[in-house]
C-alpha atoms as a PDB file:
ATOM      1  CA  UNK A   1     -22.837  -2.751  17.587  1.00  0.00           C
ATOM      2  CA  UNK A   2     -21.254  -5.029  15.278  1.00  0.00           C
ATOM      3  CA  UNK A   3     -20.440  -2.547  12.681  1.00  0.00           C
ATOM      4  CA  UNK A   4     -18.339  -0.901  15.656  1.00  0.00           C
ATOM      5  CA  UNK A   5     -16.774  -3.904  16.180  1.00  0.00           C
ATOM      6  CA  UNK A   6     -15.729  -3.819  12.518  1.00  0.00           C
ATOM      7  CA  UNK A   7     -14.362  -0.349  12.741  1.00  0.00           C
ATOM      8  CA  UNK A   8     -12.691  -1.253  15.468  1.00  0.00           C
ATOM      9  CA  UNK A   9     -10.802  -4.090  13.827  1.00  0.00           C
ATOM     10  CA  UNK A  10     -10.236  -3.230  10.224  1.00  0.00           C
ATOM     11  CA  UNK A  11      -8.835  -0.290   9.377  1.00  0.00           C
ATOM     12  CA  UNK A  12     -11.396   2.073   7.476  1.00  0.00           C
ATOM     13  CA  UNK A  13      -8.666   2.977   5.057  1.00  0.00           C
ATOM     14  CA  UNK A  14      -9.485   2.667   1.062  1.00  0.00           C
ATOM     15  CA  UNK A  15      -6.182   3.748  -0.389  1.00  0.00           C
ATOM     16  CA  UNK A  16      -4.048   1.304   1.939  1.00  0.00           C
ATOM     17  CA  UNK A  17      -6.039  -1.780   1.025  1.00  0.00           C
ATOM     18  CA  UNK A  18      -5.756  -1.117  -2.546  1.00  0.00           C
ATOM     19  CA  UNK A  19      -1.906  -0.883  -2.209  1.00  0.00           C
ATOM     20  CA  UNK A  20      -1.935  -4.095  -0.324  1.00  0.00           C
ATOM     21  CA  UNK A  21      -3.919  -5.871  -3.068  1.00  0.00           C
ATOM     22  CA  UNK A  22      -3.322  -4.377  -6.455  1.00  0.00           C
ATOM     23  CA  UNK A  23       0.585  -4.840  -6.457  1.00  0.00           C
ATOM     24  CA  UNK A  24       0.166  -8.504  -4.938  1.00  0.00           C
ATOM     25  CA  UNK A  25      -2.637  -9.337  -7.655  1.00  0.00           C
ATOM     26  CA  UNK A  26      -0.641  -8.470 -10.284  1.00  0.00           C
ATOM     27  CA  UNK A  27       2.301 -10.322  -9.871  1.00  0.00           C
ATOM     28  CA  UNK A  28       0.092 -13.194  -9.153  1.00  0.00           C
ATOM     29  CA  UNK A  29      -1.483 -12.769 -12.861  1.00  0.00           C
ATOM     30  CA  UNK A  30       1.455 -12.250 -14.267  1.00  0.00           C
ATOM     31  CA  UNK A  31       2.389 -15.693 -13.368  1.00  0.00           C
ATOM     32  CA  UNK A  32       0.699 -18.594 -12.915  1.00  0.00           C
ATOM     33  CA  UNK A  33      -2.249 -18.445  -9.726  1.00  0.00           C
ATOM     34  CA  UNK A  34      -2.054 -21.156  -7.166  1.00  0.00           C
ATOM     35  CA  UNK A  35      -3.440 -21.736  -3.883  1.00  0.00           C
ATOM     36  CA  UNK A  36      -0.600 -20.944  -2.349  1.00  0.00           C
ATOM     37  CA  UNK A  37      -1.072 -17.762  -3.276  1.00  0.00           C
ATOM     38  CA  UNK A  38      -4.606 -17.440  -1.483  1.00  0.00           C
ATOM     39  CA  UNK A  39      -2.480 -18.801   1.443  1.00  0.00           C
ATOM     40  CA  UNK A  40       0.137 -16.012   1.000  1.00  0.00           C
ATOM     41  CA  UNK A  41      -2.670 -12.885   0.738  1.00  0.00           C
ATOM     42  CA  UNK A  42      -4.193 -13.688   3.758  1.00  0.00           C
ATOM     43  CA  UNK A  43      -0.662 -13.787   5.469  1.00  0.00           C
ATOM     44  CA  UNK A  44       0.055 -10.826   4.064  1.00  0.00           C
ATOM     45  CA  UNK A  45      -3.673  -9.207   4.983  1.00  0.00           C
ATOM     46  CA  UNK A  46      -3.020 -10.330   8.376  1.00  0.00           C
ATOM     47  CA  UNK A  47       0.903  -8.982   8.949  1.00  0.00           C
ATOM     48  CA  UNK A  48      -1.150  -5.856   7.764  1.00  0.00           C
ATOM     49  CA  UNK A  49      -3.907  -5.786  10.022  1.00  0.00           C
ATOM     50  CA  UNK A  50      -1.064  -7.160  13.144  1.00  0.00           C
ATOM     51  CA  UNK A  51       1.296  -3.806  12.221  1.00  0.00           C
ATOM     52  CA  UNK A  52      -1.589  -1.855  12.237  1.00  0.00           C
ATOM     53  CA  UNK A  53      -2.895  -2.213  15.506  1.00  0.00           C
ATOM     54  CA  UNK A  54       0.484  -2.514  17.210  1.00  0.00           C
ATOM     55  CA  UNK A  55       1.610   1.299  15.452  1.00  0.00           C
ATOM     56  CA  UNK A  56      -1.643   2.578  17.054  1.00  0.00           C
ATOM     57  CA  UNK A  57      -1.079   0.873  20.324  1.00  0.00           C
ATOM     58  CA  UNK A  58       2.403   2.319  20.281  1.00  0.00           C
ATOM     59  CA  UNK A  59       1.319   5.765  19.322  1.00  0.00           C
ATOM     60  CA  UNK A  60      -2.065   6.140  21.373  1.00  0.00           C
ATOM     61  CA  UNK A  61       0.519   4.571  24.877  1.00  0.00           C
ATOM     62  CA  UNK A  62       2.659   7.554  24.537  1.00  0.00           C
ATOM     63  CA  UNK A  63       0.425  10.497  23.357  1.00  0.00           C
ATOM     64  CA  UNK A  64      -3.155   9.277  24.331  1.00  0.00           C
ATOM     65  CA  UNK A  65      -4.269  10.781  28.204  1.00  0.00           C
ATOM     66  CA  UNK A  66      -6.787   7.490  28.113  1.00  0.00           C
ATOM     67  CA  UNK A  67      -5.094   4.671  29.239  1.00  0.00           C
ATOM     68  CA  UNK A  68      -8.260   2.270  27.815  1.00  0.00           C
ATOM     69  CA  UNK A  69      -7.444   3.770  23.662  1.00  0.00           C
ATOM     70  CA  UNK A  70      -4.148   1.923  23.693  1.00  0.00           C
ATOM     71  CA  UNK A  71      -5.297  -0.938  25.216  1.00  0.00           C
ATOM     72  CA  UNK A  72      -8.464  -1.198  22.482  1.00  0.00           C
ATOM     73  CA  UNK A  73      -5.519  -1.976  20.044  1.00  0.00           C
ATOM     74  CA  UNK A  74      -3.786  -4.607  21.864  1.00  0.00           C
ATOM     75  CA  UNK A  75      -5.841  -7.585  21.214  1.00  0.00           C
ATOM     76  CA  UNK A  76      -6.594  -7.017  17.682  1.00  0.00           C
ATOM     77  CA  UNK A  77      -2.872  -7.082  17.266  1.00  0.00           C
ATOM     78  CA  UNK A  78      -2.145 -10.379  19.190  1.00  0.00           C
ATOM     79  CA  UNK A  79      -5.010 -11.983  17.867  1.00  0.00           C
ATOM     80  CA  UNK A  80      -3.907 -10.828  14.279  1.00  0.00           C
ATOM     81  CA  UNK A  81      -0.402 -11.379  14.723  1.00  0.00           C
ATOM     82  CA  UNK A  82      -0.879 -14.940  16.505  1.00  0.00           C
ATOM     83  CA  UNK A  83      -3.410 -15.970  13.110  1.00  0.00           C
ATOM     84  CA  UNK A  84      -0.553 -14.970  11.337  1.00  0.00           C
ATOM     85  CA  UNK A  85       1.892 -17.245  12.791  1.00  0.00           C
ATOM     86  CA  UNK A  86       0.652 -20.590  11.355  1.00  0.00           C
ATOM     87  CA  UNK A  87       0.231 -19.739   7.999  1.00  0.00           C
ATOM     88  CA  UNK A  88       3.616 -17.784   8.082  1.00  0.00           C
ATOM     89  CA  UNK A  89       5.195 -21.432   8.705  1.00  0.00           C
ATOM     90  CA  UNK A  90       3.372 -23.028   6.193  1.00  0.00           C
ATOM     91  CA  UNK A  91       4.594 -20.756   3.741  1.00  0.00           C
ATOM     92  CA  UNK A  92       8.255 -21.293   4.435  1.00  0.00           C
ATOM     93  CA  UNK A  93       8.621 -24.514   4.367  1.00  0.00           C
ATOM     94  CA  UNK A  94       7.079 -24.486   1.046  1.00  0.00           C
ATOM     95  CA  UNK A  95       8.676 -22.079  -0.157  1.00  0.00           C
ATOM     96  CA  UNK A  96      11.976 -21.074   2.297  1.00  0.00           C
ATOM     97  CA  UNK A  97      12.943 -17.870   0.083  1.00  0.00           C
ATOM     98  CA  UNK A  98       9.713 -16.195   1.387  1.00  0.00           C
ATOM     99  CA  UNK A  99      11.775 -15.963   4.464  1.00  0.00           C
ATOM    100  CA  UNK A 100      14.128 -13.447   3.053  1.00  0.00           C
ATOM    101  CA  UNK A 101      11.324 -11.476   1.534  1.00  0.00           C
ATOM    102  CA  UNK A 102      10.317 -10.751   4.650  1.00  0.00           C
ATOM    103  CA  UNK A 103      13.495  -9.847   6.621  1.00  0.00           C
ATOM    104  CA  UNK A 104      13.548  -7.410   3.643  1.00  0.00           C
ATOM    105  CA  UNK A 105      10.278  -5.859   4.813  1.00  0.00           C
ATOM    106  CA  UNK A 106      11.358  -5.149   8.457  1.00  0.00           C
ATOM    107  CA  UNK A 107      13.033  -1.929   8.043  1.00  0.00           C
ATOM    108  CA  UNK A 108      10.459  -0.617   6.776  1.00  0.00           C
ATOM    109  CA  UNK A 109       7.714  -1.457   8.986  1.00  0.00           C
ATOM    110  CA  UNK A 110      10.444   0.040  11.757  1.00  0.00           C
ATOM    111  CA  UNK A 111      10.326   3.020   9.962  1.00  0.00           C
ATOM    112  CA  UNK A 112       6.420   3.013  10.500  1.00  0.00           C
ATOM    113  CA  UNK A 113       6.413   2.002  14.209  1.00  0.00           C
ATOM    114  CA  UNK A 114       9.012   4.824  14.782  1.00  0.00           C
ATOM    115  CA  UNK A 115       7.223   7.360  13.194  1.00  0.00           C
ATOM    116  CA  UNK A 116       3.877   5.704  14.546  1.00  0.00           C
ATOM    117  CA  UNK A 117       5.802   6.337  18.465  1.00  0.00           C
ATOM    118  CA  UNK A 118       6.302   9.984  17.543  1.00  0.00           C
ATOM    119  CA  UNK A 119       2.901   9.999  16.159  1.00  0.00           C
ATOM    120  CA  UNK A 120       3.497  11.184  12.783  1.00  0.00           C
ATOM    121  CA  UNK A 121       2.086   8.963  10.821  1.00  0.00           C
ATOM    122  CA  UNK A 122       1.285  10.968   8.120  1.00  0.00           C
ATOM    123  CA  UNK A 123       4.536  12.264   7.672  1.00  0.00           C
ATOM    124  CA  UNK A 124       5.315  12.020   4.079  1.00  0.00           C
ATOM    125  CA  UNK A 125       8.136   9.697   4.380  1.00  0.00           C
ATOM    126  CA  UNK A 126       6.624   7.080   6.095  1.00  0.00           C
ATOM    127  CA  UNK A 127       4.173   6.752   3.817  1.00  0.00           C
ATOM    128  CA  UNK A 128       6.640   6.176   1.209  1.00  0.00           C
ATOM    129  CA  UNK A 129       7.935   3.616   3.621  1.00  0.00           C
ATOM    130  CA  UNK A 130       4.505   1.674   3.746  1.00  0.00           C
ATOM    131  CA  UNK A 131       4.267   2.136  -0.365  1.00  0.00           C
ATOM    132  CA  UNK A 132       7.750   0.086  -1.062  1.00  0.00           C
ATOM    133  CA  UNK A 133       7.115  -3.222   0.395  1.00  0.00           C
ATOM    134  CA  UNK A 134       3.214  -3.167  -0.750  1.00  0.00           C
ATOM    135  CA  UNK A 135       4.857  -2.991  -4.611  1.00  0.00           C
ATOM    136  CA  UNK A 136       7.595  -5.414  -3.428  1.00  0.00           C
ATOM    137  CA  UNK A 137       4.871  -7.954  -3.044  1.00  0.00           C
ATOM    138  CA  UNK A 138       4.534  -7.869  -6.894  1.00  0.00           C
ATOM    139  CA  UNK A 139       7.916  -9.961  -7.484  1.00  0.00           C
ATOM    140  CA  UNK A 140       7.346 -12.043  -4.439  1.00  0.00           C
ATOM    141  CA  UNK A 141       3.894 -13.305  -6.138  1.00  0.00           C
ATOM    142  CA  UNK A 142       5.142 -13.533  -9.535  1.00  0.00           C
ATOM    143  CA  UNK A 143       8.177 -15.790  -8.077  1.00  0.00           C
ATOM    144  CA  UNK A 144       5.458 -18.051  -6.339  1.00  0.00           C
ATOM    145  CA  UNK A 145       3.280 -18.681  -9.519  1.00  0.00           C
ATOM    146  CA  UNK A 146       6.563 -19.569 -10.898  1.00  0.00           C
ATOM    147  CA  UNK A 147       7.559 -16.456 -13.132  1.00  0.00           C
ATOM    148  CA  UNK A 148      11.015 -14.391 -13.668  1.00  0.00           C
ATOM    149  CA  UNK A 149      11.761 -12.251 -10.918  1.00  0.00           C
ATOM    150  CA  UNK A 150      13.550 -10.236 -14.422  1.00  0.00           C
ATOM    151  CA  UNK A 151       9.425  -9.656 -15.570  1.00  0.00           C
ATOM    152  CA  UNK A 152       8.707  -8.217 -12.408  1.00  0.00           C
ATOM    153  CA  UNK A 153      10.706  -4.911 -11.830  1.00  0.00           C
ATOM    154  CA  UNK A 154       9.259  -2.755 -14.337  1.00  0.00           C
ATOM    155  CA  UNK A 155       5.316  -3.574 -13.161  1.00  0.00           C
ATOM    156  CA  UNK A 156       6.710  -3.064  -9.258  1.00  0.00           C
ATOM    157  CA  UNK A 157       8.550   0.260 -10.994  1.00  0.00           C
ATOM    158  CA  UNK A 158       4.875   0.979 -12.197  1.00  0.00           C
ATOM    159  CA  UNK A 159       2.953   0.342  -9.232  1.00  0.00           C
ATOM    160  CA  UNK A 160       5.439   2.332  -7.062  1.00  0.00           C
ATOM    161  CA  UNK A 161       5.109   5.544  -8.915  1.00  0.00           C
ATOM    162  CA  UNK A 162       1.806   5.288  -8.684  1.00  0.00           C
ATOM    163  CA  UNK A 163       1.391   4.470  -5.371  1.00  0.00           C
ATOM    164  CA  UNK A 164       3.814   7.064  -4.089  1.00  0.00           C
ATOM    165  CA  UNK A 165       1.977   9.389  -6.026  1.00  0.00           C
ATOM    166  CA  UNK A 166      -0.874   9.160  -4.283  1.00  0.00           C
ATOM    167  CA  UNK A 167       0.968   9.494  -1.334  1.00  0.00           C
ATOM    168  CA  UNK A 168       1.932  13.167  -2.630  1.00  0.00           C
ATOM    169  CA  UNK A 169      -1.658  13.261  -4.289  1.00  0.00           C
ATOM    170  CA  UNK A 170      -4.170  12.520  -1.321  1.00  0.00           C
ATOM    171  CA  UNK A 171      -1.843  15.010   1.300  1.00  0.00           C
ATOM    172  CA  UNK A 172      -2.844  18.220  -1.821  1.00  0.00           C
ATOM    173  CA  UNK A 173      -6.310  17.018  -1.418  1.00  0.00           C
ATOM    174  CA  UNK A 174      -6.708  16.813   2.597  1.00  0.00           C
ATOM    175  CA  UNK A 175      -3.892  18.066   4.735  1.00  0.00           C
ATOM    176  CA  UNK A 176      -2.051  19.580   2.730  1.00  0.00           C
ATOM    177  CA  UNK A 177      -4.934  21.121   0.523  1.00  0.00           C
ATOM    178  CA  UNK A 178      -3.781  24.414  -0.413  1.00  0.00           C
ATOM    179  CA  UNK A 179       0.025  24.148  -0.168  1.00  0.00           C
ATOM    180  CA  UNK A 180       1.427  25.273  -3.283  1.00  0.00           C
ATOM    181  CA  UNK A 181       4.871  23.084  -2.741  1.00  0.00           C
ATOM    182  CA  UNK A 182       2.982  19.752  -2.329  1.00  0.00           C
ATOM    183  CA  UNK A 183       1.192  20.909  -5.685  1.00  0.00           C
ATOM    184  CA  UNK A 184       4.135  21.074  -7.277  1.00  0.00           C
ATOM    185  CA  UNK A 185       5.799  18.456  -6.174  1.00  0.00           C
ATOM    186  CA  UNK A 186       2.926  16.083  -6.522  1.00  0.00           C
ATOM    187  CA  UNK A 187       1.992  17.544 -10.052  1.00  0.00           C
ATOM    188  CA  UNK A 188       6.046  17.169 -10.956  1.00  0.00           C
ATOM    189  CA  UNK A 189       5.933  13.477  -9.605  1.00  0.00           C
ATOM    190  CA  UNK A 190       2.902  12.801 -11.828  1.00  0.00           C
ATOM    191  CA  UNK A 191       4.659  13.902 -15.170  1.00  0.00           C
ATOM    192  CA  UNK A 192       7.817  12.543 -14.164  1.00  0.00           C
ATOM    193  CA  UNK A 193       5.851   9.150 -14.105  1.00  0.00           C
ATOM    194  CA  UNK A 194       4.287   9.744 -17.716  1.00  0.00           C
ATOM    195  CA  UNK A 195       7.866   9.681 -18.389  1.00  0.00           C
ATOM    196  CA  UNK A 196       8.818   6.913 -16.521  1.00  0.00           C
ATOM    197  CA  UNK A 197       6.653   5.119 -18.072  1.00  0.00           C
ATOM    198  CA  UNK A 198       7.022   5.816 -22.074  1.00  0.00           C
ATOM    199  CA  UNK A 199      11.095   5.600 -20.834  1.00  0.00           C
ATOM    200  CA  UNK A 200      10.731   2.193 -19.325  1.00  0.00           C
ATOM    201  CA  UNK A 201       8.738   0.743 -22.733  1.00  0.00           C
ATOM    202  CA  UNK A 202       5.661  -0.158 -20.431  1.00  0.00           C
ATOM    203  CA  UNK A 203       2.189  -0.402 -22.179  1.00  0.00           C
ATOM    204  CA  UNK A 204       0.734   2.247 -24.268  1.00  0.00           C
ATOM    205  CA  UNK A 205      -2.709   1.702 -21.705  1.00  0.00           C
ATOM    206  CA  UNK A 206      -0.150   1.944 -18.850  1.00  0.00           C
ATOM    207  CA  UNK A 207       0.813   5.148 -19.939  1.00  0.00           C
ATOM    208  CA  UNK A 208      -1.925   6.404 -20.922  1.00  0.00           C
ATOM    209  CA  UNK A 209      -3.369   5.713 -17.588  1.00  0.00           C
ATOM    210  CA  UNK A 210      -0.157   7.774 -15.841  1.00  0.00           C
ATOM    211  CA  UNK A 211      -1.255  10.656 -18.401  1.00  0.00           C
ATOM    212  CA  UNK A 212      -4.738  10.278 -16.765  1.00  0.00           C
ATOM    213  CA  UNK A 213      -3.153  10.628 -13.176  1.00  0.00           C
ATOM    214  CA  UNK A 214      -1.080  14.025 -13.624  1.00  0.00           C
ATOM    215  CA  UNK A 215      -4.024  15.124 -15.173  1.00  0.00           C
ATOM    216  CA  UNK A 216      -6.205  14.366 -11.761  1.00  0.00           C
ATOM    217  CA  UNK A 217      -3.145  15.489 -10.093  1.00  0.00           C
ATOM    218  CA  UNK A 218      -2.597  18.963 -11.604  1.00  0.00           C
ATOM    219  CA  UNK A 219      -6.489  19.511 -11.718  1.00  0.00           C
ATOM    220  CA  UNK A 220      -8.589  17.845  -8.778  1.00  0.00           C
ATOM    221  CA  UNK A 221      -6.466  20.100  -6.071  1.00  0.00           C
ATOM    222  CA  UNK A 222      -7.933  23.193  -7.562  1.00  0.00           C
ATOM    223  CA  UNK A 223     -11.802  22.061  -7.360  1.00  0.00           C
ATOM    224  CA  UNK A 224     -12.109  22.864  -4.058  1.00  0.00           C
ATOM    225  CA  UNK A 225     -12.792  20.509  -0.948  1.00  0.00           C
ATOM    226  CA  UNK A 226     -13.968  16.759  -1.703  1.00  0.00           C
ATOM    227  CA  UNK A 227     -14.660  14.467   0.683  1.00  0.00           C
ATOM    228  CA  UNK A 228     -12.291  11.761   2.069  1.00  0.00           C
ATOM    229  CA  UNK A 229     -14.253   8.544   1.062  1.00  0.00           C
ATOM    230  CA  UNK A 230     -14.954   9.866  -2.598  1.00  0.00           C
ATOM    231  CA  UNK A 231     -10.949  10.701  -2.751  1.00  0.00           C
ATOM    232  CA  UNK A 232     -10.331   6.846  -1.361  1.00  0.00           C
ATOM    233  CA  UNK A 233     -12.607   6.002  -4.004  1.00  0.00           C
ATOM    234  CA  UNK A 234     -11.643   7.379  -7.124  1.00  0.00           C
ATOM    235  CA  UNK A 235      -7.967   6.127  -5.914  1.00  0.00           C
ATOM    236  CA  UNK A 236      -9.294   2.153  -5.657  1.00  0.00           C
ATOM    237  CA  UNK A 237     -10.954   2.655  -9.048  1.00  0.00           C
ATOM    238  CA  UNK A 238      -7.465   3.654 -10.456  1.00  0.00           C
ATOM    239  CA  UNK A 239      -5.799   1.251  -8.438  1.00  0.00           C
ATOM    240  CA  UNK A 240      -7.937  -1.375 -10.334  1.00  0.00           C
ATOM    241  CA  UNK A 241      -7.527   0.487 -13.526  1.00  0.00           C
ATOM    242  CA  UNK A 242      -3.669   0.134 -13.045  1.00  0.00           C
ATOM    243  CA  UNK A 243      -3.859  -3.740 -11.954  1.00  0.00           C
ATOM    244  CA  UNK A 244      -6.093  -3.783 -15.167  1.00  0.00           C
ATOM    245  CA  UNK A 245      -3.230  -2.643 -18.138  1.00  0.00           C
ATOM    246  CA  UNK A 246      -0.515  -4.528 -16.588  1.00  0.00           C
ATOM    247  CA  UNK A 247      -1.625  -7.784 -16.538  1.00  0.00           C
ATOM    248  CA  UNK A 248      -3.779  -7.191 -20.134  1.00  0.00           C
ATOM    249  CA  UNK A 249      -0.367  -6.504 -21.284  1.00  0.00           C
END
């Protein structure tokens, strides 16, 4: 009973909680930690959780024949969004340029919640839409530990080809397993980031770990069918691995 409960609240979804974490970690470690940063993960876990629930609600209102499937997503999303409210607050007045950071972030969560109405969420561009602000929390923690918003584009550059990669990556693996122009197009992405990489000077490890993702990328979509939750895994390990030669750097 209470692991339904869970399920019900927190999305089971590997890949999108490593986005959400892995860019924001590693701006905070490439500054200087504080606990205003705890304050500003949770915030940002919760707007998560909030946009979550209300892009099902809106999606399951208009398509769903149940009237009761919407409605399970309407108080998780005021009861996220409403937790969020306070520490949102708190965070501005400490720190007031957080509030253009996230006026920044609203056209892309309305990208989401219009796709979300149409109920394509999987649609390839809006998860491209849901990658850039994840990576754009990278500056926005590096600016509150007190860094150089100049050392933070090319580890945001980094975490955004990756991360839109695996956008292209995971669709070759499930949906779009067996499509020969995601394959290409996901395997073209991959070695366009090895280049990206060496191009932008970023850390031998760093690319060296791109090299490691066309390689997955070019050779995982022709082993045949693997299971969601192992995909989700691998992807959190290199999401880690990532996180990892940035901030060693």
């Amino acid at each position: 009973m209470a692991s339904r409960a869970v399920r019900r609240w927190l999305p089971n979804q590997h890949g999108a909680w490593a986005m959400l974490v892995v860019p924001f970690l590693t701006g905070m470690f490439l500054g200087t930690p504080t606990p205003w940063h705890a304050v500003l993960l949770l915030a940002w876990l919760l707007g998560y959780l909030a946009s979550f629930h209300t892009q099902q609600w809106l999606r399951l209102r208009r398509h769903s024949r149940n009237p009761r499937a919407a409605r399970r997503h309407a108080l998780p999303a005021r009861v996220f969004g409403l937790a969020l409210l306070p520490l949102a607050a708190v965070l501005v007045v400490h720190a007031p340029w957080l509030l253009s950071a996230g006026v920044c972030a609203v056209p892309f969560l309305a990208v989401n919640c219009a796709y979300a109405w149409r109920n394509r969420e999987r649609a390839l561009p809006n998860g491209i839409a849901a990658v850039i602000p994840a990576c754009g929390m990278l500056p926005v923690a590096l600016l509150l530990g007190g860094g150089d918003l100049g050392d933070a584009w090319r580890p945001a550059l980094a975490c955004l080809l990756y991360f839109a990669g695996t956008v292209l990556y995971v669709k070759t693996m499930i949906r779009e397993r067996g499509s020969s122009p995601y394959r290409w197009a996901s395997a073209l992405w991959h070695g366009g980031a090895v280049a990206a990489a060496y191009g932008l000077h970023l850390p031998v490890p760093t690319v060296a770990f791109f090299g490691v993702c066309f390689v997955r990328a070019v050779w995982m979509p022709t082993r045949g069918t693997v299971r969601a939750p192992v995909i989700g895994a691998v992807e959190v390990i290199l999401s880690l691995a990532l996180l990892g030669t940035l901030v060693a750097a």
